[in-house]
N, C-alpha and C. Protein backbone atom coordinates (compact mmCIF):
# COMPACT_ATOMS: atom_id res chain seq x y z
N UNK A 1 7.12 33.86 1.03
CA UNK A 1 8.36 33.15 0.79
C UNK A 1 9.52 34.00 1.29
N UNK A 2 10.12 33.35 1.95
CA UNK A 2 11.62 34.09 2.45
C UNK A 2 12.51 34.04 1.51
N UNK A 3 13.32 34.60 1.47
CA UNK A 3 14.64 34.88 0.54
C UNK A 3 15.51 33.50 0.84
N UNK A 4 15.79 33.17 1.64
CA UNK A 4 16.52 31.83 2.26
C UNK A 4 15.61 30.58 1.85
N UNK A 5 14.57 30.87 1.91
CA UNK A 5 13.42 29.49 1.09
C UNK A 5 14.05 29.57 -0.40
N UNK A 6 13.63 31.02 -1.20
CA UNK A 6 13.81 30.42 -2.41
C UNK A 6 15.83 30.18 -3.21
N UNK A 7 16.49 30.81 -2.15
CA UNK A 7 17.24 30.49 -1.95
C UNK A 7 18.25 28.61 -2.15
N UNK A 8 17.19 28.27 -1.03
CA UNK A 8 17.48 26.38 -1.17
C UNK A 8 16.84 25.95 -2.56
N UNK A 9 15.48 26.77 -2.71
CA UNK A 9 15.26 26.16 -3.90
C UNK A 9 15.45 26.05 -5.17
N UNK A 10 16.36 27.30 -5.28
CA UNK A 10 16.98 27.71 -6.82
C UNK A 10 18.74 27.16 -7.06
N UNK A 11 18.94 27.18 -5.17
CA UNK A 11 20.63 26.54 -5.82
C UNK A 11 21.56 28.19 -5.47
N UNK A 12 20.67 29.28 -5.72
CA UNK A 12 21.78 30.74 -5.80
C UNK A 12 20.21 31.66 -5.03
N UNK A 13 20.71 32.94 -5.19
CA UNK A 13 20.34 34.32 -4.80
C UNK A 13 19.29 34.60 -5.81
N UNK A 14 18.25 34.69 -5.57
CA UNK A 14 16.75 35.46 -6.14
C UNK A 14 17.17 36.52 -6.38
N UNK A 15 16.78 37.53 -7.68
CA UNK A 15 16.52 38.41 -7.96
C UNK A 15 14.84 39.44 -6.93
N UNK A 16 15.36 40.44 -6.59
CA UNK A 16 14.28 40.76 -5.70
C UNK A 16 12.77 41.22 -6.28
N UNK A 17 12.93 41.11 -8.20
CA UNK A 17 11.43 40.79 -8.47
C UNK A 17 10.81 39.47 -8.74
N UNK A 18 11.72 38.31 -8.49
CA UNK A 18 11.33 37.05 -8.03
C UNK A 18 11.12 36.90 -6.75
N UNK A 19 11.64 37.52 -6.09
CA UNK A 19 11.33 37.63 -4.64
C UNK A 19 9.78 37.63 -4.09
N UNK A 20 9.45 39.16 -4.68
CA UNK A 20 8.31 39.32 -4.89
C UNK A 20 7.21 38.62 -5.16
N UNK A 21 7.49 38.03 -6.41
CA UNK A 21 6.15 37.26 -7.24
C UNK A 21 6.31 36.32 -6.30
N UNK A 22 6.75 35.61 -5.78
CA UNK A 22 6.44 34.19 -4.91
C UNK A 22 6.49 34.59 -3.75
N UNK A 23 6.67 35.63 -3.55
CA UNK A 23 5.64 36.26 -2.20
C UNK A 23 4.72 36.58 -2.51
N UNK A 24 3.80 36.78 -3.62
CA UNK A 24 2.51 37.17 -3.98
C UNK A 24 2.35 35.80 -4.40
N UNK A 25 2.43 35.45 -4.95
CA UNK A 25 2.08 33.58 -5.87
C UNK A 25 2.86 32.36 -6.16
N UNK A 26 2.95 31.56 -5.07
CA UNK A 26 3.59 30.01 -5.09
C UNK A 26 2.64 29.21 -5.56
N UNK A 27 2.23 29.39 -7.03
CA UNK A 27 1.49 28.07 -7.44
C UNK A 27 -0.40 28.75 -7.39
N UNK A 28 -1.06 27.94 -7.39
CA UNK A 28 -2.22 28.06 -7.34
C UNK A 28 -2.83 26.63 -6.62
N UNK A 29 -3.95 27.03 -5.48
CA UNK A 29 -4.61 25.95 -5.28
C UNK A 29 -5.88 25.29 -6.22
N UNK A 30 -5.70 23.91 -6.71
CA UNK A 30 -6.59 23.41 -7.22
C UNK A 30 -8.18 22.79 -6.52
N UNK A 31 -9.11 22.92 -7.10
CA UNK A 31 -10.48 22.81 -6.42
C UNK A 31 -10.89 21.54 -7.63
N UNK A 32 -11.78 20.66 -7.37
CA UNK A 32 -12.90 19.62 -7.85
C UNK A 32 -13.72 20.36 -9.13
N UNK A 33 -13.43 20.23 -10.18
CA UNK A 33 -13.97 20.56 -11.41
C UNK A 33 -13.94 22.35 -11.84
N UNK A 34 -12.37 22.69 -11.54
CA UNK A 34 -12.03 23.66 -11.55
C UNK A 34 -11.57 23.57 -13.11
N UNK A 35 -11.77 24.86 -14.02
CA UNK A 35 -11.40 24.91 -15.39
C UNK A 35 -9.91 25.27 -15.29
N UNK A 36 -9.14 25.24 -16.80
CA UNK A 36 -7.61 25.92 -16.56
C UNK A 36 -8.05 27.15 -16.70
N UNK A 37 -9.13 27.64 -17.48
CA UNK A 37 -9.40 29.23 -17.02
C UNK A 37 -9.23 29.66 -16.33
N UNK A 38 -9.82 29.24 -14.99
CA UNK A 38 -10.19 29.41 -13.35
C UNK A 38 -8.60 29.29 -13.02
N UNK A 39 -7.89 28.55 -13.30
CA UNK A 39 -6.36 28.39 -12.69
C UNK A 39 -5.65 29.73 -13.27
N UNK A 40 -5.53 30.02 -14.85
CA UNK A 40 -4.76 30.56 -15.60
C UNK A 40 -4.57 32.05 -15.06
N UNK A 41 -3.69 32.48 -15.05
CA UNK A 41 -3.08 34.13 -14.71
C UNK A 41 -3.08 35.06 -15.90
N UNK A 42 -2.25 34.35 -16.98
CA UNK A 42 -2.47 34.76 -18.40
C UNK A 42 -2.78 33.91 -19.11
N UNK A 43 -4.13 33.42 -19.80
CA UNK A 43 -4.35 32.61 -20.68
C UNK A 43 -3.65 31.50 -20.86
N UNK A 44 -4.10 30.27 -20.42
CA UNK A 44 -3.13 29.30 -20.37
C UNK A 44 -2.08 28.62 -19.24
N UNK A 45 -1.69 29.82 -18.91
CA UNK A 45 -0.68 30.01 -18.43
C UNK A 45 -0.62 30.01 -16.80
N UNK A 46 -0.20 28.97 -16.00
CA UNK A 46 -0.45 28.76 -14.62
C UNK A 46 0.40 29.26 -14.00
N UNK A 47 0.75 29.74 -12.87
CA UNK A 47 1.40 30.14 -11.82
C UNK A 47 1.84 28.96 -11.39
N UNK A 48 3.32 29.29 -11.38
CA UNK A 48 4.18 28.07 -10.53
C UNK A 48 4.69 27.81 -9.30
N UNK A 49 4.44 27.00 -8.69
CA UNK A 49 5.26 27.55 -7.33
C UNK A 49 6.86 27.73 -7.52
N UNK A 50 7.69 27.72 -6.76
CA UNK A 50 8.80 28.03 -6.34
C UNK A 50 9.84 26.65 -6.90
N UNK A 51 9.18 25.69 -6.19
CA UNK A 51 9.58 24.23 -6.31
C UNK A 51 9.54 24.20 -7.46
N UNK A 52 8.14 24.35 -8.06
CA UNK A 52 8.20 23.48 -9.73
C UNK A 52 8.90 24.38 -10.26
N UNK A 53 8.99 25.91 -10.46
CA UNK A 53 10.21 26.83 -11.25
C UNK A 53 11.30 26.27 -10.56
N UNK A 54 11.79 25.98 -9.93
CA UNK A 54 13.09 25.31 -9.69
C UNK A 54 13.83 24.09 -11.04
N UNK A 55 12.51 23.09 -10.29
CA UNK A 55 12.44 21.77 -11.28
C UNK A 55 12.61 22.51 -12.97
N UNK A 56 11.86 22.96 -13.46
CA UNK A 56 11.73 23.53 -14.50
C UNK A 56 13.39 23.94 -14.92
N UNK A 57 13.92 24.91 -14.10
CA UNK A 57 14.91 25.80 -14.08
C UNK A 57 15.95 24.39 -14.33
N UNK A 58 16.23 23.58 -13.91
CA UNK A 58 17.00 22.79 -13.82
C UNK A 58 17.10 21.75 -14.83
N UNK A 59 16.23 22.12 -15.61
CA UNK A 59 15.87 21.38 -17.39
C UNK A 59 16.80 21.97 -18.27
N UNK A 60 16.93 23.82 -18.10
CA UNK A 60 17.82 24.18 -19.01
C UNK A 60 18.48 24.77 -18.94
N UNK A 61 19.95 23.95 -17.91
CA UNK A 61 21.20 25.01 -17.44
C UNK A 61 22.26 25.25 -18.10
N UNK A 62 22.47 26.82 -17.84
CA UNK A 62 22.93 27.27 -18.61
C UNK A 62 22.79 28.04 -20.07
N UNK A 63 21.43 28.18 -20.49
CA UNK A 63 20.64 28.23 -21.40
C UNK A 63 21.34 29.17 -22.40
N UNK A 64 21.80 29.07 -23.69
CA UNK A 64 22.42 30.36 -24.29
C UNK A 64 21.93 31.31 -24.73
N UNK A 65 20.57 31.39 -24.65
CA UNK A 65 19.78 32.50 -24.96
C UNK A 65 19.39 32.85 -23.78
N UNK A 66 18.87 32.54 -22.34
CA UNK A 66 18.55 32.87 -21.18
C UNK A 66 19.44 32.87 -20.31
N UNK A 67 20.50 32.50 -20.44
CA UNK A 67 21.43 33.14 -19.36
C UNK A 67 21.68 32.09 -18.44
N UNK A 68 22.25 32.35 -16.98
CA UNK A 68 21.83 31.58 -16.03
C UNK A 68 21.10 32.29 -15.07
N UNK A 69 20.73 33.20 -14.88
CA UNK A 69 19.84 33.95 -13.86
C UNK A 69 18.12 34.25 -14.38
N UNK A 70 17.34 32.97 -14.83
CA UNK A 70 16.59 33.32 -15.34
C UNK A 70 15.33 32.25 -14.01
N UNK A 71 13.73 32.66 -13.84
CA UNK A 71 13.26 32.18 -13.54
C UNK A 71 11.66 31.79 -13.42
N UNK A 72 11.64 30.80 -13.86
CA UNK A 72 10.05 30.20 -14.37
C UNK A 72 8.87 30.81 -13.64
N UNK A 73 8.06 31.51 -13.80
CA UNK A 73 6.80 31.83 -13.13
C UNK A 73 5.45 31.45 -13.02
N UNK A 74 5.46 31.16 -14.57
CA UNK A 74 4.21 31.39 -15.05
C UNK A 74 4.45 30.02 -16.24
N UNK A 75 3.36 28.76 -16.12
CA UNK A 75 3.91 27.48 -16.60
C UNK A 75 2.39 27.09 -17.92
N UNK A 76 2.89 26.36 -18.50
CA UNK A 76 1.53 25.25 -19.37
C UNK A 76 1.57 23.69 -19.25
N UNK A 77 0.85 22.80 -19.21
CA UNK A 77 0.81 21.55 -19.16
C UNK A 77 1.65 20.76 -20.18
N UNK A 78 1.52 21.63 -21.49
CA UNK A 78 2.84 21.63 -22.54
C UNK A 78 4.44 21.61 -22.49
N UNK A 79 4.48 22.10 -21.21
CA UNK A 79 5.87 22.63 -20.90
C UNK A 79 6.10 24.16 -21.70
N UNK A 80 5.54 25.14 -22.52
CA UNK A 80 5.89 26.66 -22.29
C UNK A 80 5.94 27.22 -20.97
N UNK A 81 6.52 28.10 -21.50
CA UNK A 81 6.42 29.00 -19.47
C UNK A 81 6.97 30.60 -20.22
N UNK A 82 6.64 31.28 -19.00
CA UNK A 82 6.94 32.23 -19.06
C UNK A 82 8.35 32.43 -17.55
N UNK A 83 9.26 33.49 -18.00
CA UNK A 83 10.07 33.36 -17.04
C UNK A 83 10.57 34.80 -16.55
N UNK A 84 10.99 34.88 -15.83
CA UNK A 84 11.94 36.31 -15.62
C UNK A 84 13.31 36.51 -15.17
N UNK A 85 14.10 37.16 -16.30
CA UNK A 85 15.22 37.42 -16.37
C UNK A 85 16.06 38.24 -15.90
N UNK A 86 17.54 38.26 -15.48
CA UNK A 86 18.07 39.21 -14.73
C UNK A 86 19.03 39.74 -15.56
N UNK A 87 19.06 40.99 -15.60
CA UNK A 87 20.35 41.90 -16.47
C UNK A 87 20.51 43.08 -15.65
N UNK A 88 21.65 42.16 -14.85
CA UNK A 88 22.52 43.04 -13.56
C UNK A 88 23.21 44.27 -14.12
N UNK A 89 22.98 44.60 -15.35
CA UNK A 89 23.93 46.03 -15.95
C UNK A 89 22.24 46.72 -15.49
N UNK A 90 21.61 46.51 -16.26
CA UNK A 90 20.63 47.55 -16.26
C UNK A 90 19.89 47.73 -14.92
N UNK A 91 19.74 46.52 -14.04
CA UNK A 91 19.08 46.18 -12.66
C UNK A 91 17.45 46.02 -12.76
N UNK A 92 17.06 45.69 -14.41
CA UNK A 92 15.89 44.90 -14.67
C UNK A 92 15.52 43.82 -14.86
N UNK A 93 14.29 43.15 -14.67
CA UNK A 93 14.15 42.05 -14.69
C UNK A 93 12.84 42.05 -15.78
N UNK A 94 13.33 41.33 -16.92
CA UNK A 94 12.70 41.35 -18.33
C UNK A 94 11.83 39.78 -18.33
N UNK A 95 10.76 39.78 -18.60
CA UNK A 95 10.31 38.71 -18.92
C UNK A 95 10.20 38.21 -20.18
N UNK A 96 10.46 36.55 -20.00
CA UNK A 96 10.55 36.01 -21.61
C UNK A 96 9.87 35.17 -21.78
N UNK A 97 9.07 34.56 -22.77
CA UNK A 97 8.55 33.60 -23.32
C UNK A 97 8.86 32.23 -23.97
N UNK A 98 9.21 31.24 -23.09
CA UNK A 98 9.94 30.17 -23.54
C UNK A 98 8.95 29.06 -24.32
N UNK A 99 9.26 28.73 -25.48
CA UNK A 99 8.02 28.27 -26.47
C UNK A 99 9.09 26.29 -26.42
N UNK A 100 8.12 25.28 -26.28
CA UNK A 100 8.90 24.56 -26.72
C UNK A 100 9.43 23.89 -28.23
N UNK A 101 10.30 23.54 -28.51
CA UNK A 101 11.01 23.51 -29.42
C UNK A 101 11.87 24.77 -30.45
């Protein structure tokens, strides 16, 4: 993924350890009687592409607990996800656990 790809797809500027992960993992390909095991990264938990963390991202703008520089990685059929956050003081990118409700 280029910086200018995820770029169009977020609306702003990637953090460069989002950069990363969707240069290592846009999603996962699905196979014919594949388990969510077989899909899952962390238990459950699917790898998103770029697009669907976008879509996702665009569910909760502005978020007052996540900020606006936050971004979906890691998804469930539930709608949880896991995401990663930017805190430009420190220049880390913290991951969070978004549970629904």
């Amino acid at each position: 993924m280029s910086a200018e790809f995820l770029e169009r797809c977020f609306g702003v500027s990637v953090p460069h350890d989002v950069a990363v992960w969707f240069g290592w993992c846009n999603g996962i390909a699905y196979h014919p009687n594949q388990t969510q095991d077989e899909a899952a990264l962390v238990p459950g938990y699917e790898p998103l592409t770029a697009e669907e963390s976008a879509a996702l991202r665009g569910e909760y703008p502005e978020d007052p607990v996540l900020g606006s520089r936050w971004f979906p990685v890691l998804g469930t059929g539930g709608g949880d996800f896991y995401a990663v956050t930017e805190n430009r003081e420190t220049k880390c990118s913290p991951v969070v656990s978004v549970m629904i409700g």
